[in-house]
Protein backbone atom coordinates (compact mmCIF):
# COMPACT_ATOMS: atom_id res chain seq x y z
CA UNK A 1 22.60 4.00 -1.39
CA UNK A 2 22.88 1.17 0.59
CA UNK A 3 22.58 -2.14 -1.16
CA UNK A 4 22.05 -5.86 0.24
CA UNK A 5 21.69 -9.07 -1.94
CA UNK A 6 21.72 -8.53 -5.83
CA UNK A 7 19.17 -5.43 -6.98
CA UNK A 8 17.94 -4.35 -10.11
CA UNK A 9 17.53 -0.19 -10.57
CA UNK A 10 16.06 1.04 -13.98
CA UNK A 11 17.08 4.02 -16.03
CA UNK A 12 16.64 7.60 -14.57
CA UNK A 13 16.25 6.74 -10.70
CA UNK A 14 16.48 9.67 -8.79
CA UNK A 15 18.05 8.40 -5.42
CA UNK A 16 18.06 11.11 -2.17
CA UNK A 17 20.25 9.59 0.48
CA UNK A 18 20.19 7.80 2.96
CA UNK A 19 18.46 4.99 1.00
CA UNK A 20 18.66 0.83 1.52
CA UNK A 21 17.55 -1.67 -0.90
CA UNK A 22 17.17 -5.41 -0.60
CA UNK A 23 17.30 -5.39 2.99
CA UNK A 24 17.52 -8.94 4.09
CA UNK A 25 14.44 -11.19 5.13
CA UNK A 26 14.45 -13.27 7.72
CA UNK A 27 15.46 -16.23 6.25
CA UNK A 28 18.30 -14.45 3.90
CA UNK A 29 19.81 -12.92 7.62
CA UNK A 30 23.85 -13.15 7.13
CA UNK A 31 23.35 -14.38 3.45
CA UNK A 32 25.18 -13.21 0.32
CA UNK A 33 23.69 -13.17 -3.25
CA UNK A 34 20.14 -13.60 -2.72
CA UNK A 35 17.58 -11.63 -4.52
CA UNK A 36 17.15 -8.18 -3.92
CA UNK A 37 14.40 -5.62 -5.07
CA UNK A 38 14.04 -4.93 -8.83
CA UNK A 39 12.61 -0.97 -9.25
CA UNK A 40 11.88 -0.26 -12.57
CA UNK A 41 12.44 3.00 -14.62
CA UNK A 42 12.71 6.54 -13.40
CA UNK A 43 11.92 5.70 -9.55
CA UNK A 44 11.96 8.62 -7.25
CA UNK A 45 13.61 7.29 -3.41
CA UNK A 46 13.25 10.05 -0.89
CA UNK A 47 15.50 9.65 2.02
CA UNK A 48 14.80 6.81 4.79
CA UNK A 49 13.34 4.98 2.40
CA UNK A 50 13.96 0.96 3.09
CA UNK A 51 12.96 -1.60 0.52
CA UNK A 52 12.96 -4.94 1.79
CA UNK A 53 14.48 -8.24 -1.13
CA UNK A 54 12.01 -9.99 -3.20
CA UNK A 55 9.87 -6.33 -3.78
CA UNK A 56 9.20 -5.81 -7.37
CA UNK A 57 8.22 -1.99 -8.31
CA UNK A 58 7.25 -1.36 -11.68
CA UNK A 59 7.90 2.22 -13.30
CA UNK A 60 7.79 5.65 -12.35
CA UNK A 61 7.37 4.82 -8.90
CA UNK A 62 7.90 7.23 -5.97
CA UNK A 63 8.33 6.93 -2.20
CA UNK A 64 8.37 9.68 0.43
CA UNK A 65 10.64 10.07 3.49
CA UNK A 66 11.14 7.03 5.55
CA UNK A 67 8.77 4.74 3.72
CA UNK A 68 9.55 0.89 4.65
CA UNK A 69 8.46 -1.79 2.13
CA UNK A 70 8.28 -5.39 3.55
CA UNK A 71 9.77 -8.59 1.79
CA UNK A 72 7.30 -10.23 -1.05
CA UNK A 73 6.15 -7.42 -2.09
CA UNK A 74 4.86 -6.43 -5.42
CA UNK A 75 3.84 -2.66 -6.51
CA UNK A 76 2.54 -1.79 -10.00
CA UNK A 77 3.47 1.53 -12.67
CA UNK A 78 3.12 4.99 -11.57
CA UNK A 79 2.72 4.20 -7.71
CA UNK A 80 2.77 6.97 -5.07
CA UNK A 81 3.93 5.66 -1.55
CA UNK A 82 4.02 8.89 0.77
CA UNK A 83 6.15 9.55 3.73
CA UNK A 84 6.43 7.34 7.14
CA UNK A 85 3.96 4.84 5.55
CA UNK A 86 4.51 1.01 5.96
CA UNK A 87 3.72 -2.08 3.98
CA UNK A 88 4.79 -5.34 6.40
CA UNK A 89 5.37 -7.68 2.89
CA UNK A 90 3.43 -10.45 1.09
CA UNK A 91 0.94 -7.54 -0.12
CA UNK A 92 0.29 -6.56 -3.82
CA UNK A 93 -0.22 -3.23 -5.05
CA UNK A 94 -1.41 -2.37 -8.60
CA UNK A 95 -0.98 0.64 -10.83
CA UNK A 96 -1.73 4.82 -10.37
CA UNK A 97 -2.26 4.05 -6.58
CA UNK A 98 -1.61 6.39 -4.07
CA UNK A 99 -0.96 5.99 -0.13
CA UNK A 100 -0.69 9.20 1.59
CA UNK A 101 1.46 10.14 4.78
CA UNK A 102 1.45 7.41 7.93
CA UNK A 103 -0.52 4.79 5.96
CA UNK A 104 -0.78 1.34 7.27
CA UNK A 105 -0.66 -1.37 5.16
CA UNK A 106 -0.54 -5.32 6.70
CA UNK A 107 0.78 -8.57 5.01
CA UNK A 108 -1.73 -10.25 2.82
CA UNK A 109 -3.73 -7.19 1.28
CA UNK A 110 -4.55 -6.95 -2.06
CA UNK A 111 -4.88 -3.49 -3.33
CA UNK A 112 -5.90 -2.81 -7.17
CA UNK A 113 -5.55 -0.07 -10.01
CA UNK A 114 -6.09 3.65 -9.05
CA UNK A 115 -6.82 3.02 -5.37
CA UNK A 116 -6.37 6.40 -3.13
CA UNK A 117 -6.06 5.90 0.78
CA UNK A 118 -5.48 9.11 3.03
CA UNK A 119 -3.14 9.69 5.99
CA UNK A 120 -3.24 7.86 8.90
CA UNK A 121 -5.15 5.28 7.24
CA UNK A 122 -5.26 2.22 9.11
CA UNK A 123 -5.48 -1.41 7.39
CA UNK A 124 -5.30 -5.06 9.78
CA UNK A 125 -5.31 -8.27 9.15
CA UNK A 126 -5.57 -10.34 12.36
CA UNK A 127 -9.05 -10.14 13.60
CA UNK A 128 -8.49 -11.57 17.10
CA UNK A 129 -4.47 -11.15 17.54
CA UNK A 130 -2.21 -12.58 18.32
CA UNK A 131 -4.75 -15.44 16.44
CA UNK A 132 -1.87 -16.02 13.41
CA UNK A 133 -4.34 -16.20 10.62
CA UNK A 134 -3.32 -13.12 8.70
CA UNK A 135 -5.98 -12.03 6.12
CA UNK A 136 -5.43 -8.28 4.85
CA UNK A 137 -8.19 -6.78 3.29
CA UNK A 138 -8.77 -5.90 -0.13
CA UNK A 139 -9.37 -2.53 -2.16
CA UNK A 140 -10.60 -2.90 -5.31
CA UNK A 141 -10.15 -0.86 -8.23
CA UNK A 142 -11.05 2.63 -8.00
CA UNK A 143 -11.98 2.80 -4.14
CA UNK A 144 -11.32 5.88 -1.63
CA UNK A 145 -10.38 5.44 1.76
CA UNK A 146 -10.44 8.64 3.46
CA UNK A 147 -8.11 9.83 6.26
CA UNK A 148 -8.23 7.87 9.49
CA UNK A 149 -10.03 5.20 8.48
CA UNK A 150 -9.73 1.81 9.88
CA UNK A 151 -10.86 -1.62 7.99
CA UNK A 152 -10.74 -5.10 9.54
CA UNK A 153 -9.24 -8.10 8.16
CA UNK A 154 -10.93 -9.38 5.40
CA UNK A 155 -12.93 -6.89 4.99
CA UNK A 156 -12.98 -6.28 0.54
CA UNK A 157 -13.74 -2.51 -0.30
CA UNK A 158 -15.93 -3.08 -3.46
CA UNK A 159 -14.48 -1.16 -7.49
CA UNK A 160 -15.13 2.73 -7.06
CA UNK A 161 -16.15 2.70 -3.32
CA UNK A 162 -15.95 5.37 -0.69
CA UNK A 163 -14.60 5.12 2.69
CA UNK A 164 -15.44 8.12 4.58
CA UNK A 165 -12.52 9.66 6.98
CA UNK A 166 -12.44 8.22 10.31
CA UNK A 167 -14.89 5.04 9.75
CA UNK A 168 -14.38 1.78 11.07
CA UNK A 169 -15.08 -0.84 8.37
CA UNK A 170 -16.13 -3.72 9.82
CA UNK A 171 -17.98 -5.24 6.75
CA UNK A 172 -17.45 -5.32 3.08
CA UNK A 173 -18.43 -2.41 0.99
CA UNK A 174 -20.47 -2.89 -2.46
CA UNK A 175 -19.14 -1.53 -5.02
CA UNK A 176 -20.26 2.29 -5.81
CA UNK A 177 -21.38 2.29 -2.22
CA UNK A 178 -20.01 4.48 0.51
CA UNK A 179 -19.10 3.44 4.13
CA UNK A 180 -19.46 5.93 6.96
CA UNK A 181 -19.46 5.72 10.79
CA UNK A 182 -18.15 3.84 14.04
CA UNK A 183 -19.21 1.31 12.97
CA UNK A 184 -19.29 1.97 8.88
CA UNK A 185 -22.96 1.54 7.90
CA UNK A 186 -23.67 1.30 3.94
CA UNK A 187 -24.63 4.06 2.28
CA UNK A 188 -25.54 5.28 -1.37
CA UNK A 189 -22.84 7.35 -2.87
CA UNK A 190 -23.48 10.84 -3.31
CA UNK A 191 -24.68 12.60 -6.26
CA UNK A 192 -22.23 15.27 -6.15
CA UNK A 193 -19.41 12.31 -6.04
CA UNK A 194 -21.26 10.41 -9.01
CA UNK A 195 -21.86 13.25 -10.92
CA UNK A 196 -17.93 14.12 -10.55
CA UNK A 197 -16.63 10.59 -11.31
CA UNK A 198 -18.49 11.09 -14.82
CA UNK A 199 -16.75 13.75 -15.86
């Protein structure tokens, strides 16, 4: 493992090589003894994985093959992040979430408790780029993005929403509504999915 500023690794990490932690910012470029990334207890780091300083992972945490994690960033307990997937930094993650394959995640989103988003997903947060005003969006406990979805900066996917695969989210979503289309229209959820979420 290949370590940069000072790092913090709890008990019971499993660590596949190659791996780098507390890869410099910016601003710590050709510095010594700045802070690193602090991964709590029994971590799983697949190979290519590159955590960024200042990241904070809590426990039981897991990243697939050549996941990068961006400076500022802070990730909750039992955290899946899957392979090739990038968060750019600045972003907060919360507990039980899990990012599948090729996820996109930009600075500034928020993302809370138990949140699932499928491959390829796709989140921004620069409405009119190169505009500078970075607002990610925000997920909110219990939501579903399905695969290939896109949502716009800004945008805040309501507690136990759906986002069907391959919508463009242009809008917020209520929460225990369902967003499906190019662009996402509102919908109710399902019966099947309520009735499931019950049990």
């Amino acid at each position: 493992m290949r370590e940069y500023g000072i790092n913090i690794i709890g008990e019971g990490a499993q660590v596949f090589e190659p791996v780098t932690i507390g890869f410099p910012s910016r601003e710590n470029l050709g510095k010594t003894g700045y802070t690193g990334s602090t991964i709590g207890h029994h971590a799983v780091l697949r190979s290519g994985t590159i955590i960024y300083c200042d990241v904070i992972i809590g426990d039981n945490f897991q990243s697939g093959h050549n996941t990068l994690i961006r400076e500022k960033t802070r990730i909750g307990d039992r955290t899946v992040i899957g392979t090739a997937t990038v968060i750019d930094g600045n972003t907060h993650i919360g507990n039980d979430v899990s990012l599948q394959s090729m996820v996109y995640i930009p600075t500034n989103t928020i993302i809370g408790d138990h949140v699932f988003i499928g491959p390829n997903a796709v989140l921004t947060n620069d409405r009119y780029p190169p505009s500078g005003c970075l607002k990610g969006p925000i997920i909110k406990t219990g939501a579903v993005v399905g695969a290939n979805a896109t949502i716009l900066p800004g945008v805040c996917i309501g507690e136990g929403a759906l986002v069907a695969a391959g919508s463009i989210v242009t809008r917020d979503v209520p929460d225990h509504m369902m967003a499906v289309g190019n662009p996402a229209r509102i919908k109710t959820l399902p019966d099947k999915i309520l009735k499931s979420r019950k049990k």
